[in-house]
Protein backbone atom coordinates (compact mmCIF):
# COMPACT_ATOMS: atom_id res chain seq x y z
CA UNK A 1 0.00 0.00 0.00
CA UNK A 2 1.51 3.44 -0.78
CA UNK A 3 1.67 6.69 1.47
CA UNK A 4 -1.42 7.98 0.12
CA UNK A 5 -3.62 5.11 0.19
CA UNK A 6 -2.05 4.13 4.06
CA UNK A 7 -2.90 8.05 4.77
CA UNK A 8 -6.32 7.95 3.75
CA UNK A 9 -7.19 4.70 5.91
CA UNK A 10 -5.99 5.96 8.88
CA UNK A 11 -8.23 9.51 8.06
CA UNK A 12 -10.72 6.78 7.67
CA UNK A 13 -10.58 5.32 10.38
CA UNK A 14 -10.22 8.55 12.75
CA UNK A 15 -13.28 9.79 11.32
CA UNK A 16 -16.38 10.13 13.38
CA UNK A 17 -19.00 6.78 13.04
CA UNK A 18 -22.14 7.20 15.08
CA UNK A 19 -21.62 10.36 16.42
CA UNK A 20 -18.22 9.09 18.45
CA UNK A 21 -14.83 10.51 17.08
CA UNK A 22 -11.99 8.38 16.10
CA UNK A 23 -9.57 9.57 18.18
CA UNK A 24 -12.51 8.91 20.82
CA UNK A 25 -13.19 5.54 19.96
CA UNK A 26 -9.05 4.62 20.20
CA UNK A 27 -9.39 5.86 23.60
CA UNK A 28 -12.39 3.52 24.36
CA UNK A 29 -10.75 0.53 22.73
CA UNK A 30 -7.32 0.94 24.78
CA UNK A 31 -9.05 2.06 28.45
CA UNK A 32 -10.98 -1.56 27.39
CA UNK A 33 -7.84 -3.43 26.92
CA UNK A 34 -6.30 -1.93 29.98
CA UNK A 35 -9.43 -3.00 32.03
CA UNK A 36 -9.28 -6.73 30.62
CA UNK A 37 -5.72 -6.45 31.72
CA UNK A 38 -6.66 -5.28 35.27
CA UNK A 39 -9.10 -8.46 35.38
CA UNK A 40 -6.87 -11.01 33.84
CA UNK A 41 -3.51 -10.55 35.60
CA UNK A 42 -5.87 -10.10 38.81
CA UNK A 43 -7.28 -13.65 38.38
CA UNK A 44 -5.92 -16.14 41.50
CA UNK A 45 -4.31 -18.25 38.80
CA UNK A 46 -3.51 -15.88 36.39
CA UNK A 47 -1.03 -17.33 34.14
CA UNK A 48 0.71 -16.00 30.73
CA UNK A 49 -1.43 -13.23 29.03
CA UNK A 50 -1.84 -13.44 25.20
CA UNK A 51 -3.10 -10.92 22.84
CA UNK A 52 -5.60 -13.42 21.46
CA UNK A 53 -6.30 -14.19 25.29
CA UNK A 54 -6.73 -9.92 26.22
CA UNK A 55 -8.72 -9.76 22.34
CA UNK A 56 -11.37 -11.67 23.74
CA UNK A 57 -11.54 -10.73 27.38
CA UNK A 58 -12.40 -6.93 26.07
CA UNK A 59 -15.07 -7.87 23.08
CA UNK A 60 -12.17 -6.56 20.48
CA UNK A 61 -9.97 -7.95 17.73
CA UNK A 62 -6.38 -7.99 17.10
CA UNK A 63 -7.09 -5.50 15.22
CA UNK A 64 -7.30 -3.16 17.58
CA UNK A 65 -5.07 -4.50 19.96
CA UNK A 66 -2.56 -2.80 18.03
CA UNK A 67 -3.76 0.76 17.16
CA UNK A 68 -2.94 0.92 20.81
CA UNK A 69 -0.04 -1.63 22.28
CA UNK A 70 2.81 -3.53 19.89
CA UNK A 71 2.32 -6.32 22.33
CA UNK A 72 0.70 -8.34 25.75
CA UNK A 73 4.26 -7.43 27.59
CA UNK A 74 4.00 -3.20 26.91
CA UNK A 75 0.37 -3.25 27.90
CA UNK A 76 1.30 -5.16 31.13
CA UNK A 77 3.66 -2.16 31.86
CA UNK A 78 1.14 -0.03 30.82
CA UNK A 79 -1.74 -1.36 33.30
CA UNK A 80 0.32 -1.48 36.11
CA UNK A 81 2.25 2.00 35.49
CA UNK A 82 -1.47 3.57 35.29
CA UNK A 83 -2.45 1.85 38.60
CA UNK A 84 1.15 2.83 40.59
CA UNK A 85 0.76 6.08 39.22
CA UNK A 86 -2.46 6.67 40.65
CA UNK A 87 -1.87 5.12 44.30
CA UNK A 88 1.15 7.43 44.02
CA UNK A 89 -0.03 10.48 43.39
CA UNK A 90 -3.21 10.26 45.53
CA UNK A 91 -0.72 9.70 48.59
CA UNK A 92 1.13 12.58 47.49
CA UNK A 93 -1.93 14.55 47.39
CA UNK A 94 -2.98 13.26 50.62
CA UNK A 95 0.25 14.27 52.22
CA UNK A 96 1.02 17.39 51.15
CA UNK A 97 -2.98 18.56 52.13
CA UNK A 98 -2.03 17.28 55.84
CA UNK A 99 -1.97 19.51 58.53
CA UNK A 100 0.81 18.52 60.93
CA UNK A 101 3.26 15.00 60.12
CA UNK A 102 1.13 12.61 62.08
CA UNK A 103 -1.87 13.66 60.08
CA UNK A 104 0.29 13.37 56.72
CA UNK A 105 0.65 10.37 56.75
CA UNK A 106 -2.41 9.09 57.80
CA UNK A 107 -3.91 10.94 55.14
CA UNK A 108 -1.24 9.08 52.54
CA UNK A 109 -2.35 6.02 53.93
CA UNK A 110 -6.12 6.38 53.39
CA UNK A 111 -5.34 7.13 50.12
CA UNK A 112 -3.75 4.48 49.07
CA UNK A 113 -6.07 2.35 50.85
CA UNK A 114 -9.20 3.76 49.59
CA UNK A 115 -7.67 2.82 45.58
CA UNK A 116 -7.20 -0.59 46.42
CA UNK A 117 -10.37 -0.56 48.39
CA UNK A 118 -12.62 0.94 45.64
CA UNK A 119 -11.01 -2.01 43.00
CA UNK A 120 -9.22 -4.78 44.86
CA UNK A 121 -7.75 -5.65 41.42
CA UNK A 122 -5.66 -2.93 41.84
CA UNK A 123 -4.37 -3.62 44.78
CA UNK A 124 -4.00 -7.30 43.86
CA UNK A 125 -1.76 -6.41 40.96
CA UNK A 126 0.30 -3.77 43.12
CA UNK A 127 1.12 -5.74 46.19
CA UNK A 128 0.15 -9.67 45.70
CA UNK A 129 3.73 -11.50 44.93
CA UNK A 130 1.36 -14.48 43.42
CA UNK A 131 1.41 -12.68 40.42
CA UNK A 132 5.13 -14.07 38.58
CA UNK A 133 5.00 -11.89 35.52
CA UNK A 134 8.61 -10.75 34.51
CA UNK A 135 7.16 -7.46 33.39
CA UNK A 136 5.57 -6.97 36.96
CA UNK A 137 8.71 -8.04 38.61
CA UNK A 138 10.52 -5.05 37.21
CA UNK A 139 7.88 -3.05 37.74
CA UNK A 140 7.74 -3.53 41.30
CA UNK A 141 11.19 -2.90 41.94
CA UNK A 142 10.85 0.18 39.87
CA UNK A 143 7.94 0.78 42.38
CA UNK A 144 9.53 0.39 46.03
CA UNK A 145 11.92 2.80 44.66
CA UNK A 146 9.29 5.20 44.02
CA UNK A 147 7.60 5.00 47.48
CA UNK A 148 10.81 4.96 49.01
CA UNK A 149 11.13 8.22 47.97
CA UNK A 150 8.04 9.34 48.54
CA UNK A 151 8.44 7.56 52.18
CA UNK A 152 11.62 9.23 52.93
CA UNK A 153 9.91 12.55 53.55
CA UNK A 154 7.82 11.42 56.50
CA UNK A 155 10.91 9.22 57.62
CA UNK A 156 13.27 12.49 58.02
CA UNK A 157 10.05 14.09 60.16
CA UNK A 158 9.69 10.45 62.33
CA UNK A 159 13.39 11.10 62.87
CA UNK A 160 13.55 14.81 64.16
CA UNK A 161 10.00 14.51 65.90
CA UNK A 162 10.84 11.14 67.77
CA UNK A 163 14.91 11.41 68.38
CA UNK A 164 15.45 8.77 65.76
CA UNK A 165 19.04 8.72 64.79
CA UNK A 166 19.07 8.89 61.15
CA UNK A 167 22.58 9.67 60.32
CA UNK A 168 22.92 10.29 56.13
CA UNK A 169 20.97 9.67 53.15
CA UNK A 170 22.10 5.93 52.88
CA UNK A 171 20.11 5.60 56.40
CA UNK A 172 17.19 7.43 55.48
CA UNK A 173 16.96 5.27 52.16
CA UNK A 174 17.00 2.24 54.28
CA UNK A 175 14.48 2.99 56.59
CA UNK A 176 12.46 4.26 53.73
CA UNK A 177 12.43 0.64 52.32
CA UNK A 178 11.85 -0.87 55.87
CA UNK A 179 8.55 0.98 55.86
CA UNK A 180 7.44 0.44 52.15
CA UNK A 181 8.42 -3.43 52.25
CA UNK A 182 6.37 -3.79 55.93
CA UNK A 183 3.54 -1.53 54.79
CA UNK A 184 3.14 -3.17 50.78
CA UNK A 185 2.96 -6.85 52.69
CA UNK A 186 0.22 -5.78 55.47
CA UNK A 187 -1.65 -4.60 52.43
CA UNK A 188 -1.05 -7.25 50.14
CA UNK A 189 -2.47 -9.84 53.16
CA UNK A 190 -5.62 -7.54 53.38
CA UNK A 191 -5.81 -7.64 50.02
CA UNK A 192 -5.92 -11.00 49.08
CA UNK A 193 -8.15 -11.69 52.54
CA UNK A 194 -5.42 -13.25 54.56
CA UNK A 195 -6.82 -11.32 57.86
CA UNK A 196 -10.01 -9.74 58.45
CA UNK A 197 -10.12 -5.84 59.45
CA UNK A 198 -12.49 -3.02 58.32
CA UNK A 199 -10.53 -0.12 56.23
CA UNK A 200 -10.74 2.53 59.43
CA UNK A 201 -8.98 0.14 61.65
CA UNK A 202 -6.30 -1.11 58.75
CA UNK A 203 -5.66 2.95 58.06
CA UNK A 204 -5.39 3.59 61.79
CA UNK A 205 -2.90 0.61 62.21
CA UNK A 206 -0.33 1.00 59.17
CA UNK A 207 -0.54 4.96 59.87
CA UNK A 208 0.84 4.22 63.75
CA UNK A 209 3.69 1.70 62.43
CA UNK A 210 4.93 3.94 60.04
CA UNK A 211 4.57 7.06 62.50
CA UNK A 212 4.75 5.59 66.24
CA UNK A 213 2.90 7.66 68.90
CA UNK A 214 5.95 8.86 71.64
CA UNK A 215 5.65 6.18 74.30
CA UNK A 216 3.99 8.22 77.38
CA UNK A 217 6.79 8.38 80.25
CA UNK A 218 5.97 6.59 83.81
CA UNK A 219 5.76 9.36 87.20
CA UNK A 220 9.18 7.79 88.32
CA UNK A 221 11.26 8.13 84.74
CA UNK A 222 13.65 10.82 84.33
């Protein structure tokens, strides 16, 4: 097919059909691959995702599998990089609106739990280590380095606010990943219904270990 003709197509196919636009209906067709994503790789046994396999799990052809994604692997990175980026930036949110530290990060925490709350296949695909994907193993080492960071603030406020001796960055970075690895498996438990515990009392919980109240002092301590 030459320039032209391949030109033409795609202004065919970008062309409005039953009052939706075609840039609109791409948009449908990949937010519907990206949801049969979310439910396949969220499945207790989920095994090796196909394009055929995804195809039919959203109602859509090959076809237009690949207006949107070259193959299963990219939109693997791409389900899980829209779902991380999401539970990131709602903590963020969350924590920068708080009014003193304590309150940070209990606000950070509700947010994150609220996501995974609203869609457990979220959290499923963030946290559960049943899910062996290669992609998603990369993914979520990419990932503890990005809440590490994002940990590291309320770590250096923990440290000034509770005489925590948190020498250098190196330090800070490792306590950063003591919190994120303790706080991704108590949610990854909940999530996949390992313990029982209403949201308010899970929020409440992870919020104290990752900001401990001061221990109140007995009469006789000096």
């Amino acid at each position: 097919m030459d320039t032209v003709s391949e030109a033409s197509q795609s202004a065919g196919e970008l062309r409005s059909y039953g009052g939706e636009a075609g840039d609109a209906r791409v948009a449908r067709r990949r937010a519907a691959l990206l949801d049969a994503m979310l439910d396949l790789l969220s499945e207790p046994e989920a095994g090796q995702v196909t394009v055929r396999g995804i195809c039919a799990h959203a109602g859509l052809t090959p076809r237009y599998f690949y207006e949107s994604f070259d193959n299963a692997d990219v939109l693997v990175a791409a389900t899980y990089d829209g779902v991380i980026t999401e539970i990131a930036e709602s903590a963020r949110l969350a924590f920068e609106a708080g009014s003193d530290p304590r309150n940070k990060v209990t606000a950070a925490v509700r947010a994150i739990v609220d996501v995974i709350d609203e869609d457990r296949r979220k959290g499923r695909l963030i946290f559960s280590d049943a899910l062996g994907s290669p992609v998603l193993t990369e993914r979520r080492a990419q990932s503890v380095d990005l809440f590490a960071e994002l940990t590291s603030r309320s770590v250096q406020q923990v440290s000034k606010g509770q005489g925590s001796r948190v020498r250098d960055e190196e330090e800070l970075m490792a306590a950063s990943h003591f919190q994120v690895g303790g706080f991704g498996r108590v949610l990854a438990s909940w999530t996949e219904g390992r313990f029982a515990m209403d949201k308010d009392r899970l929020v409440d919980l992870c919020a104290h270990m990752l900001w401990p109240e001061p221990r109140a002092h007995a009469a006789g301590d000096r």
